[in-house]
Protein backbone atom coordinates (compact mmCIF):
# COMPACT_ATOMS: atom_id res chain seq x y z
CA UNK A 1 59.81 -22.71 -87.00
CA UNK A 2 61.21 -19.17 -87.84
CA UNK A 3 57.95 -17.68 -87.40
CA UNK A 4 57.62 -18.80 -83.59
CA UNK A 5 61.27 -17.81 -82.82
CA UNK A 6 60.21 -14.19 -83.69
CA UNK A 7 57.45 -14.32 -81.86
CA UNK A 8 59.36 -15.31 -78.89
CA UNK A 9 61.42 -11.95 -79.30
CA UNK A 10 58.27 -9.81 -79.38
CA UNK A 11 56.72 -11.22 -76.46
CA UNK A 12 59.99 -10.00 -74.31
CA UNK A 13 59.85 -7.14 -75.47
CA UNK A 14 56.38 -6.27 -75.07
CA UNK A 15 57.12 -7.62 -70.99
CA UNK A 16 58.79 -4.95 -70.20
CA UNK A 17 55.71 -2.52 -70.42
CA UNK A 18 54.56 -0.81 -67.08
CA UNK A 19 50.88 -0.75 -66.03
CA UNK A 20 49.19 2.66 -65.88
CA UNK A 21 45.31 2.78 -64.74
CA UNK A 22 43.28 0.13 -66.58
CA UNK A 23 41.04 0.07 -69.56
CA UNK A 24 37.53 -1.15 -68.64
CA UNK A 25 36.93 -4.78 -70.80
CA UNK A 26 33.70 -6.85 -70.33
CA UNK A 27 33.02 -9.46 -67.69
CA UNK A 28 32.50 -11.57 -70.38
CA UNK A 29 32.57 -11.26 -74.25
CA UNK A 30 31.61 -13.26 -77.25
CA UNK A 31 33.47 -12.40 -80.61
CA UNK A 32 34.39 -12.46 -83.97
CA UNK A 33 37.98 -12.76 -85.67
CA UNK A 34 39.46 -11.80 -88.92
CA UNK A 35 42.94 -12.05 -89.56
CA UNK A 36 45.56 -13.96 -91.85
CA UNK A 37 47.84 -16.39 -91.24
CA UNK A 38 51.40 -18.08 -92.48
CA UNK A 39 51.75 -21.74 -92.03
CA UNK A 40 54.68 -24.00 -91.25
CA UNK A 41 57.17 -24.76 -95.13
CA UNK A 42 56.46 -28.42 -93.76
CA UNK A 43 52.90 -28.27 -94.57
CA UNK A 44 52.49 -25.46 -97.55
CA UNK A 45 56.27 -25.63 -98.92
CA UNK A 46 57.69 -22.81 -100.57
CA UNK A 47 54.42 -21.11 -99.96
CA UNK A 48 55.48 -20.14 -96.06
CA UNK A 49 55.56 -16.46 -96.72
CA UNK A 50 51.99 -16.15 -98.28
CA UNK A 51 49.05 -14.90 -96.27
CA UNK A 52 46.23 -16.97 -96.07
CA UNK A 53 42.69 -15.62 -94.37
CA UNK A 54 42.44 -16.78 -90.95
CA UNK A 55 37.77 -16.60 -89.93
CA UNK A 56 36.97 -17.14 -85.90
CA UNK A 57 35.42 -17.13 -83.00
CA UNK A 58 36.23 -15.95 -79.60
CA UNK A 59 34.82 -16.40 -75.40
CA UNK A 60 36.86 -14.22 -73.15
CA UNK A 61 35.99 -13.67 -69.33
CA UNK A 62 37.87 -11.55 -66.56
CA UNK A 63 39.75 -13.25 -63.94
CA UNK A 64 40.44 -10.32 -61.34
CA UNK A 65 42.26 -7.33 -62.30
CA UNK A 66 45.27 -8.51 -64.35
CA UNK A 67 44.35 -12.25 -65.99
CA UNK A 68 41.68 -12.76 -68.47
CA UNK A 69 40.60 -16.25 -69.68
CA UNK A 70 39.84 -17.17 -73.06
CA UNK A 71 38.99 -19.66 -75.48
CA UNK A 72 39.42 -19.54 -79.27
CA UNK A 73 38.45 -21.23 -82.59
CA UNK A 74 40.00 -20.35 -85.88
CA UNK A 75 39.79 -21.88 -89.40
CA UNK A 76 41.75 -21.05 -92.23
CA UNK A 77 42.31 -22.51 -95.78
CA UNK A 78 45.96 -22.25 -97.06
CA UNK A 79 47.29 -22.22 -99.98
CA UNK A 80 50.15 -24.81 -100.77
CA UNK A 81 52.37 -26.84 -102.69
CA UNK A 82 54.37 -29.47 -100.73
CA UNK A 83 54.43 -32.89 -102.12
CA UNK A 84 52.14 -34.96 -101.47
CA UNK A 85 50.13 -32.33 -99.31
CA UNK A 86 48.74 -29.35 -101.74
CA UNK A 87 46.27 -27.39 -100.19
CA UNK A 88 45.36 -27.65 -96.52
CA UNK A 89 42.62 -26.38 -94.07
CA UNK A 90 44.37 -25.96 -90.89
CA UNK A 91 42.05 -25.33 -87.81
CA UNK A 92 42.89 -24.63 -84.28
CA UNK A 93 41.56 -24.68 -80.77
CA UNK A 94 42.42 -23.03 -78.07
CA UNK A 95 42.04 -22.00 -74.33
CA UNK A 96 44.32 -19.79 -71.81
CA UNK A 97 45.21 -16.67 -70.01
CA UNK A 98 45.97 -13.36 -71.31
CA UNK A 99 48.28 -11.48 -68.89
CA UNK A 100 47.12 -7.59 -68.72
CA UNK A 101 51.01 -5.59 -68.84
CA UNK A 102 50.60 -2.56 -69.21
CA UNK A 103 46.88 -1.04 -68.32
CA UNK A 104 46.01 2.10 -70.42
CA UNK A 105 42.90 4.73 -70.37
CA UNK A 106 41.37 3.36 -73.18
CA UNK A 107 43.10 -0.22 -73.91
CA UNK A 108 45.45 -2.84 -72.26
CA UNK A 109 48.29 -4.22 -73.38
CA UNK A 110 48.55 -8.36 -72.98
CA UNK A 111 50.60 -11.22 -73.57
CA UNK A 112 49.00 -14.77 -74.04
CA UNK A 113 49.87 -18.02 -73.79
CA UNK A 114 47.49 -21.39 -74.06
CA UNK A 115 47.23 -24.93 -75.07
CA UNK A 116 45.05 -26.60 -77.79
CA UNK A 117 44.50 -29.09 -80.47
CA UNK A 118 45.78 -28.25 -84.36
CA UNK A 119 43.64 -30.42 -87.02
CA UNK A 120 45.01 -30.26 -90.22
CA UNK A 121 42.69 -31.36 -93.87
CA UNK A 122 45.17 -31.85 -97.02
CA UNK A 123 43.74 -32.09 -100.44
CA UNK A 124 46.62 -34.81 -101.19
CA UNK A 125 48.29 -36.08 -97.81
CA UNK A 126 47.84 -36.90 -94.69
CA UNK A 127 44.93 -35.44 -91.96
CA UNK A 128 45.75 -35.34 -88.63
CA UNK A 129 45.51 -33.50 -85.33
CA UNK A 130 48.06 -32.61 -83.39
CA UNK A 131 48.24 -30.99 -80.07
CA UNK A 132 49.70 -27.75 -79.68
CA UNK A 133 51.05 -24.65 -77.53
CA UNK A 134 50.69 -21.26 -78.02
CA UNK A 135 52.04 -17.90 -77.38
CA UNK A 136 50.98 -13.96 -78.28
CA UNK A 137 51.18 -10.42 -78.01
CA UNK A 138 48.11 -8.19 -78.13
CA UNK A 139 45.58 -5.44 -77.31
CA UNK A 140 42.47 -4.65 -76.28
CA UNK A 141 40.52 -1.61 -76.88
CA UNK A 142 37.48 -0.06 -75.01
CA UNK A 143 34.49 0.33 -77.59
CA UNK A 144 31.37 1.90 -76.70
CA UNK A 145 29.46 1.09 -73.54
CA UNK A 146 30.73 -2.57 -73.14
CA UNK A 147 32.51 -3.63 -76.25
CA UNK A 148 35.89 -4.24 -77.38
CA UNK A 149 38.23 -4.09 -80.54
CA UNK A 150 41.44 -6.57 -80.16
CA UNK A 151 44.40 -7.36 -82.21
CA UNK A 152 46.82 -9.65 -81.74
CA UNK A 153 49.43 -11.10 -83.28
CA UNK A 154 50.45 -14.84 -81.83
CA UNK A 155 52.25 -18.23 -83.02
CA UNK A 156 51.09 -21.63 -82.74
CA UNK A 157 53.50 -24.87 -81.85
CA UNK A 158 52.37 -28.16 -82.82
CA UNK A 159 53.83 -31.01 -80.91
CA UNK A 160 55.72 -34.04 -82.97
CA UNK A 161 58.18 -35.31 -84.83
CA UNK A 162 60.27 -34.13 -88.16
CA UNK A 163 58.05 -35.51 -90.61
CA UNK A 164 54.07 -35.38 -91.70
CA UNK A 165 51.62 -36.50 -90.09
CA UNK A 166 53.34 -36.79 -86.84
CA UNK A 167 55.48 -33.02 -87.77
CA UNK A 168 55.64 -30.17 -85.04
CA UNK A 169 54.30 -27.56 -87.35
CA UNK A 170 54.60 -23.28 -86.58
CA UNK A 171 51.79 -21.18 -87.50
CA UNK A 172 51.95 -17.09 -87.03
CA UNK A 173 48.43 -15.39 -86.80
CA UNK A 174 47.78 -12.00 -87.18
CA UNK A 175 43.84 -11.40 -85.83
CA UNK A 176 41.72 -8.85 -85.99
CA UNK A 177 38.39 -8.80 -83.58
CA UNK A 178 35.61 -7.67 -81.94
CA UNK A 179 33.93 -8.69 -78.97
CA UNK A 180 30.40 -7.88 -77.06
CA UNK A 181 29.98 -8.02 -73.74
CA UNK A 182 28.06 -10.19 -72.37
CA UNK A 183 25.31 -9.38 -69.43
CA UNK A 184 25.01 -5.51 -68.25
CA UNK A 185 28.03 -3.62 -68.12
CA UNK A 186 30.15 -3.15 -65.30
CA UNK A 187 29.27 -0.88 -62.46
CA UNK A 188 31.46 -0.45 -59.60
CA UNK A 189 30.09 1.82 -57.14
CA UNK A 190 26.24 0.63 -58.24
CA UNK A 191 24.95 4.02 -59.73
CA UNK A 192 23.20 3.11 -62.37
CA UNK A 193 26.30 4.66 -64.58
CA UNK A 194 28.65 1.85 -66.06
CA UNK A 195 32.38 2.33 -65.62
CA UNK A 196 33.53 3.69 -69.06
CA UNK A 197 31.08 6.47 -68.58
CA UNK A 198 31.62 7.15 -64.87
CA UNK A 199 33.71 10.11 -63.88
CA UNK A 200 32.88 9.34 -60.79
CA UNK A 201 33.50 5.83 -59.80
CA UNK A 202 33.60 5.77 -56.04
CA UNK A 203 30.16 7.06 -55.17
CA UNK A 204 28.60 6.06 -51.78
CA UNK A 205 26.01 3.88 -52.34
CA UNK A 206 22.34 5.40 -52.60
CA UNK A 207 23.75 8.85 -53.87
CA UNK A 208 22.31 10.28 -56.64
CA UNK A 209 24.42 10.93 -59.51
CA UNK A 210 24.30 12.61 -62.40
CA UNK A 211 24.70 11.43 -66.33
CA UNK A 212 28.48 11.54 -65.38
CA UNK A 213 28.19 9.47 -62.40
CA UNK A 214 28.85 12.39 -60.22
CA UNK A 215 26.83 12.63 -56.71
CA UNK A 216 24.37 15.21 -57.00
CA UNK A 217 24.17 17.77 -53.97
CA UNK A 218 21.12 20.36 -54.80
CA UNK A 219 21.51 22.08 -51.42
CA UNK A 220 25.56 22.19 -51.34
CA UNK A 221 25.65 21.27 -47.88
CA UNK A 222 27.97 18.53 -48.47
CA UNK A 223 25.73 15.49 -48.04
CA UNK A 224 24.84 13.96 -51.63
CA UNK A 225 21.38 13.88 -52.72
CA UNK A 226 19.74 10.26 -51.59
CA UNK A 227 21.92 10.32 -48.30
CA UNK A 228 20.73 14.14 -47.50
CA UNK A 229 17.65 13.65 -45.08
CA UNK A 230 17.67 17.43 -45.43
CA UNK A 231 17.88 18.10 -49.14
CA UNK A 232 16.62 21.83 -48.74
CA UNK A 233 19.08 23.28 -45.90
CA UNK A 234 20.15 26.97 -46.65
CA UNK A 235 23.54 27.95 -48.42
CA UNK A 236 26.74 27.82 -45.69
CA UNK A 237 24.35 26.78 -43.10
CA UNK A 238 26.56 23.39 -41.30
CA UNK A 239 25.00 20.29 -41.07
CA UNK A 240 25.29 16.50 -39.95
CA UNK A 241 26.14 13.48 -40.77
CA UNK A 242 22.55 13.13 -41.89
CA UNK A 243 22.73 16.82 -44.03
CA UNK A 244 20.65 18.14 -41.54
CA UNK A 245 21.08 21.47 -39.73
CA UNK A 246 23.42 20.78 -36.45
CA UNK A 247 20.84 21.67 -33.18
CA UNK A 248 23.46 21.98 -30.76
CA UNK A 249 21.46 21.90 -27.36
CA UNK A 250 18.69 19.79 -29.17
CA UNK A 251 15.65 22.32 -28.24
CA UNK A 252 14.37 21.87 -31.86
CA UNK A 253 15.72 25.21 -33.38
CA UNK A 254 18.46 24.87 -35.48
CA UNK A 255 21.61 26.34 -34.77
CA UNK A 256 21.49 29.23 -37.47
CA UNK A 257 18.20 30.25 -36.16
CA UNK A 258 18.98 29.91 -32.42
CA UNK A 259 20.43 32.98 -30.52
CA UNK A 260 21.28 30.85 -27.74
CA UNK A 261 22.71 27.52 -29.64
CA UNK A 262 24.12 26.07 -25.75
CA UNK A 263 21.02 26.48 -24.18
CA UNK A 264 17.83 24.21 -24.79
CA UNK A 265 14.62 26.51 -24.66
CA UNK A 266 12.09 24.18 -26.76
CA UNK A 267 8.80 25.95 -27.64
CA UNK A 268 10.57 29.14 -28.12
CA UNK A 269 10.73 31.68 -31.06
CA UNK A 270 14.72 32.48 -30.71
CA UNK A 271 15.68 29.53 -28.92
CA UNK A 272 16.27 31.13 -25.91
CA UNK A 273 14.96 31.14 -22.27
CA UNK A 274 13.23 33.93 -20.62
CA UNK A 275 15.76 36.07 -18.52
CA UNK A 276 13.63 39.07 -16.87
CA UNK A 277 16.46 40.69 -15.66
CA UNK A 278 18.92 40.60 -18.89
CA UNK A 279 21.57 39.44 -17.26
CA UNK A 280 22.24 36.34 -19.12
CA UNK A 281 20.89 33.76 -16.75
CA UNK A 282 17.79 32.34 -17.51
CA UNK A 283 14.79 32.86 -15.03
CA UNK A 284 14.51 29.23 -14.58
CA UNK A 285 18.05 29.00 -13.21
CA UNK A 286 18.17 32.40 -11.59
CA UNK A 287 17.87 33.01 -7.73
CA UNK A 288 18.02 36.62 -7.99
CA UNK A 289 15.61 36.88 -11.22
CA UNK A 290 14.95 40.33 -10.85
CA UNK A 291 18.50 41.77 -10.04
CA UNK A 292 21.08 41.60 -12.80
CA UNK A 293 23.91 39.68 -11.74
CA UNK A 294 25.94 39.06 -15.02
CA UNK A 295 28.80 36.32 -15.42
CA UNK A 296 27.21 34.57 -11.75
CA UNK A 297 26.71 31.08 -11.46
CA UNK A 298 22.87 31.63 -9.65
CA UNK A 299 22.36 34.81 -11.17
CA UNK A 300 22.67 36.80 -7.76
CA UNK A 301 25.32 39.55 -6.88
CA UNK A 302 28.08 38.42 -5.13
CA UNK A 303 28.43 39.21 -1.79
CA UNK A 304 31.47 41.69 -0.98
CA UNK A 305 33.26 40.22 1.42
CA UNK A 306 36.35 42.34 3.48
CA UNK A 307 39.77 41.57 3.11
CA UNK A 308 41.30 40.14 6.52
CA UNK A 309 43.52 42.61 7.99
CA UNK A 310 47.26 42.14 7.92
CA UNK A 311 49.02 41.06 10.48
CA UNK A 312 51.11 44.17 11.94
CA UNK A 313 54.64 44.22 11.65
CA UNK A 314 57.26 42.42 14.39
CA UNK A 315 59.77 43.58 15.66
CA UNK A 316 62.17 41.07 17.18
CA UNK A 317 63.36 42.52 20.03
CA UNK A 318 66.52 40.72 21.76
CA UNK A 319 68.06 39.13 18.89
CA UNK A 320 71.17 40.30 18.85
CA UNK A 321 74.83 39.26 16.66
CA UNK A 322 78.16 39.27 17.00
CA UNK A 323 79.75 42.50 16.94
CA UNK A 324 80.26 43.20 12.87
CA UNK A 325 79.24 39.50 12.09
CA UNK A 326 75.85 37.59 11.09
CA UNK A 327 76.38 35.10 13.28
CA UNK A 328 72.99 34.70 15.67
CA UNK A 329 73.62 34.78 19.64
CA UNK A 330 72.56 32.07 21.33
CA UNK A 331 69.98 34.12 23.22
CA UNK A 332 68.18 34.91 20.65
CA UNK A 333 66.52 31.46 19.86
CA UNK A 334 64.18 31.56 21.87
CA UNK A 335 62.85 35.20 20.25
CA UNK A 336 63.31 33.56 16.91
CA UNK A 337 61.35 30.19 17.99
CA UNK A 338 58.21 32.11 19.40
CA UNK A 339 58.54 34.24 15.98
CA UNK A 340 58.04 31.18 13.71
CA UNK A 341 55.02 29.93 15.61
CA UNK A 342 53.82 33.47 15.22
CA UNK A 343 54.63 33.32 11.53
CA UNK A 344 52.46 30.14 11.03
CA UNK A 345 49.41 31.20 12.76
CA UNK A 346 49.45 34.44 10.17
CA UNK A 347 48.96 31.42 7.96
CA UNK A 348 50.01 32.08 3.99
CA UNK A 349 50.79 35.77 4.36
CA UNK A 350 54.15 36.80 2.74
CA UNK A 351 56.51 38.04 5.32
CA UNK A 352 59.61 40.18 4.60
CA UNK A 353 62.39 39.93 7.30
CA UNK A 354 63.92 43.21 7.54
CA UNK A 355 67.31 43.91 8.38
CA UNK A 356 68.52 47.24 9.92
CA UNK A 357 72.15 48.84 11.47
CA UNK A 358 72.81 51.73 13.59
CA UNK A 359 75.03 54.88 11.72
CA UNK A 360 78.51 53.38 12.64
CA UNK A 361 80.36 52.22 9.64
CA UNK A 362 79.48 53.23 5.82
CA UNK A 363 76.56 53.00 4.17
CA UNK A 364 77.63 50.35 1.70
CA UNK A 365 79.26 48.32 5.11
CA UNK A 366 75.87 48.89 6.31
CA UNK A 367 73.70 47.74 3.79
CA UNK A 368 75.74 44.14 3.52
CA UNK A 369 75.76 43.57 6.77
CA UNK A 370 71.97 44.07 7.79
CA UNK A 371 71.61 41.72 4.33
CA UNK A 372 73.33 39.26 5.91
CA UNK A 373 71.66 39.47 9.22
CA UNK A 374 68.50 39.36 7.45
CA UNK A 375 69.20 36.09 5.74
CA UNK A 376 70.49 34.66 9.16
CA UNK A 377 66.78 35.13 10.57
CA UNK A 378 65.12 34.00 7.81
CA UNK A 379 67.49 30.76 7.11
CA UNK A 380 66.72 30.38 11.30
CA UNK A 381 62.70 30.69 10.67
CA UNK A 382 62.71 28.05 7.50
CA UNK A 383 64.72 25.83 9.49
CA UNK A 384 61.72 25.76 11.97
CA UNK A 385 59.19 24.74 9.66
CA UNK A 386 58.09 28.22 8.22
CA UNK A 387 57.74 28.11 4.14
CA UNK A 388 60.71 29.21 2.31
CA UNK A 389 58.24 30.50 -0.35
CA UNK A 390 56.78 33.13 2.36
CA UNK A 391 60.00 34.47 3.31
CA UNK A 392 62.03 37.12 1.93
CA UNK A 393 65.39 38.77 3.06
CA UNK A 394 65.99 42.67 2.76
CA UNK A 395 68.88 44.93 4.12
CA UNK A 396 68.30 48.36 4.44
CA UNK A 397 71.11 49.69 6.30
CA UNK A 398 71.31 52.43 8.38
CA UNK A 399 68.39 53.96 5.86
CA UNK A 400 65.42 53.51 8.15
CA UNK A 401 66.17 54.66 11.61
CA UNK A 402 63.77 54.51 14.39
CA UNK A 403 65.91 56.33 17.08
CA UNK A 404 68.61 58.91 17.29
CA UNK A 405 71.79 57.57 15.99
CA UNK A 406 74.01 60.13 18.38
CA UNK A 407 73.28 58.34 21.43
CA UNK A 408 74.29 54.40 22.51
CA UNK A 409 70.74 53.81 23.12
CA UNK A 410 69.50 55.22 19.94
CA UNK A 411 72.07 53.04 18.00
CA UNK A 412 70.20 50.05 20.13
CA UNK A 413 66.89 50.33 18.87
CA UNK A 414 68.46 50.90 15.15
CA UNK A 415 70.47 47.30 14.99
CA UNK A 416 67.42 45.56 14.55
CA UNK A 417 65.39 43.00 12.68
CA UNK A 418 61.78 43.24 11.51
CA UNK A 419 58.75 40.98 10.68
CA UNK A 420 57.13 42.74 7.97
CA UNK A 421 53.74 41.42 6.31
CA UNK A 422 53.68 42.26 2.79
CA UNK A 423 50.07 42.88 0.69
């Protein structure tokens, strides 16, 4: 019973083992086993710690990527000297899963666990079989192409009572094996290359690959040989889907032979349409075919047209303020009214409203107040439905006389306000 307690503590530790990238086992295997074994002191006596040859045979099959099933028949002749047993030739049966831990580059790292029958010959006792539950700790290494070396060391649990030939016996067997794989190997991505040997095991399917299982690509476009429907495309030339030179306006010249790769011109040597007059536009599409009319839509020079004239400027005589204020007179409404109709029959052209003052007063005074004025008109125009974005207001003071300042009616035509179109 000792022997299956320490197996117990093995197995735990072995669970803790994390799984890193998996070794590649057979789909199904047939093997031999070679090991030795140390039986229960109930059936050999004092003999427990002696090693007795343990000769098998072994099925395992995959069940997805982390179980494996198997099924197991060993035979082994111990050596003993309990009374009224002596020798004894224990064999055992088994099937179960193997748990896959900790997955490794080359092998895997499992835990196992299964139920079977233990029959048990004695030279002088009793014969009997027993059923029985078992539990181990083991690897599996990748051999050759699809092959495998195992080891495992595991303990075996009869069930019963205290006494032969109804006992519970313990068994511990340490096994040696090796297994062949059964059918082809394994081949993933369908290459032709099995999956120890592939260093490349995601290949499209219907790729050619090399001895390594690496796509081919003799024309480095890209597209791997056996998908390529262009196998011979010239270096840095870009391709399709297919691996075949991308034809842009689909006139049958490839792009890195066409001059003109937007413009279909099937038939032709450079892939592009005749243009007699070099300006870009192909005959076909040009109305002017003999006049060069680059960067045109019909290949005809535009026609110049002349700029309408500005409006001239307005000046809006009779709109008059309070004396040093910005404050519009009531007559002058009717001045300002006509001037907004006037100002939306010029339609979108930018207008600057101009303010002006006589001499009388400082410059600076000046320049304020005629600001002001300004801004009066052209708050007065908006509010009649002219764009605010057309408008702007300007005071220039007594900077831009039209009259004689030294006389009343000089200073008149000064204090005024303007309508001026702007380019």
């Amino acid at each position: 019973m000792k022997h299956a307690h320490r197996m117990v503590v093995l197995a735990a530790l072995f669970a803790a083992a994390g799984s890193v990238g998996a070794a590649e086992m057979p789909e199904r295997s047939l093997g031999l086993l070679l090991g030795g074994g140390w039986a229960d002191g109930d059936l050999v006596g004092s003999k427990d710690g002696e090693v007795n040859p343990l000769f098998g045979l072994r099925y395992g099959q995959r069940l997805g990527e982390d179980f494996n099933f198997f099924g197991d028949l060993v035979y082994g002749p111990y050596d003993g000297n309990a009374a009224g047993v002596g020798d004894a030739d224990v064999t055992t049966l088994r099937g179960g899963l193997e748990w896959l831990i900790s997955r490794q580059q080359r092998y895997n790292w499992f835990l196992s666990g299964g139920l079977g029958l233990m029959n048990v010959n004695t030279d002088s006792g009793p014969d009997f079989t027993r059923p029985m539950a078992s539990l181990g700790v083991g690897q599996d290494w990748a051999v050759g192409v699809n092959d495998a070396f195992r080891w495992e060391l595991r303990a075996d649990q009869s069930f019963g009572n205290s006494s032969l030939p109804g006992g519970g016996l313990s068994n511990v067997q340490a096994l040696l094996g090796y297994s062949w794989g059964l059918g082809a190997p394994a081949d993933a991505d369908g290459d032709g290359v099995p999956n120890r040997l592939d260093q490349c095991p995601n290949t499209p399917k219907g790729a050619k690959v090399d001895a390594r299982g690496c796509p081919l690509d003799s024309d480095g476009d890209g597209v791997f040989d056996g998908l390529d429907q262009c196998p011979d495309t010239p270096a840095g030339v870009k391709v399709d889907a297919r691996g075949c030179p991308l034809d842009s306006d689909g006139d049958g010249i490839p792009d890195y032979q066409d001059k003109c790769p937007t413009v279909s011109a099937p038939g032709t040597v450079d892939g592009c349409p005749l243009d007699s007059d070099g300006d870009g536009i192909p005959d076909a599409m040009d109305k002017c075919p003999t006049v060069p009319a680059p960067g045109t839509v019909d290949g005809c020079p535009p026609k110049v047209e002349e700029p309408a004239p500005l409006p001239k400027k307005l000046v809006l005589e009779g709109v008059n303020f309070d004396n040093d204020s910005a404050r519009l007179r009531a007559d002058a409404t009717a001045i300002l009214d006509q001037a907004a109709a006037t100002l939306k029959e010029w339609g979108e052209v930018k207008v600057e409203v101009a303010g002006h003052t006589d001499s009388v007063d400082s410059d600076a005074y000046n320049e304020k107040l005629s600001q002001r004025r300004a801004e009066a008109v052209r708050a007065y125009l908006v509010g009649k439905g002219v764009a605010a974005e057309r408008l702007t207001a300007k005071g220039y003071g007594e900077a831009q006389p039209i009259a004689d300042n030294d006389s009343a009616e000089g200073r008149a035509k000064n204090r005024r306000v303007e309508l001026v179109p702007q380019q």
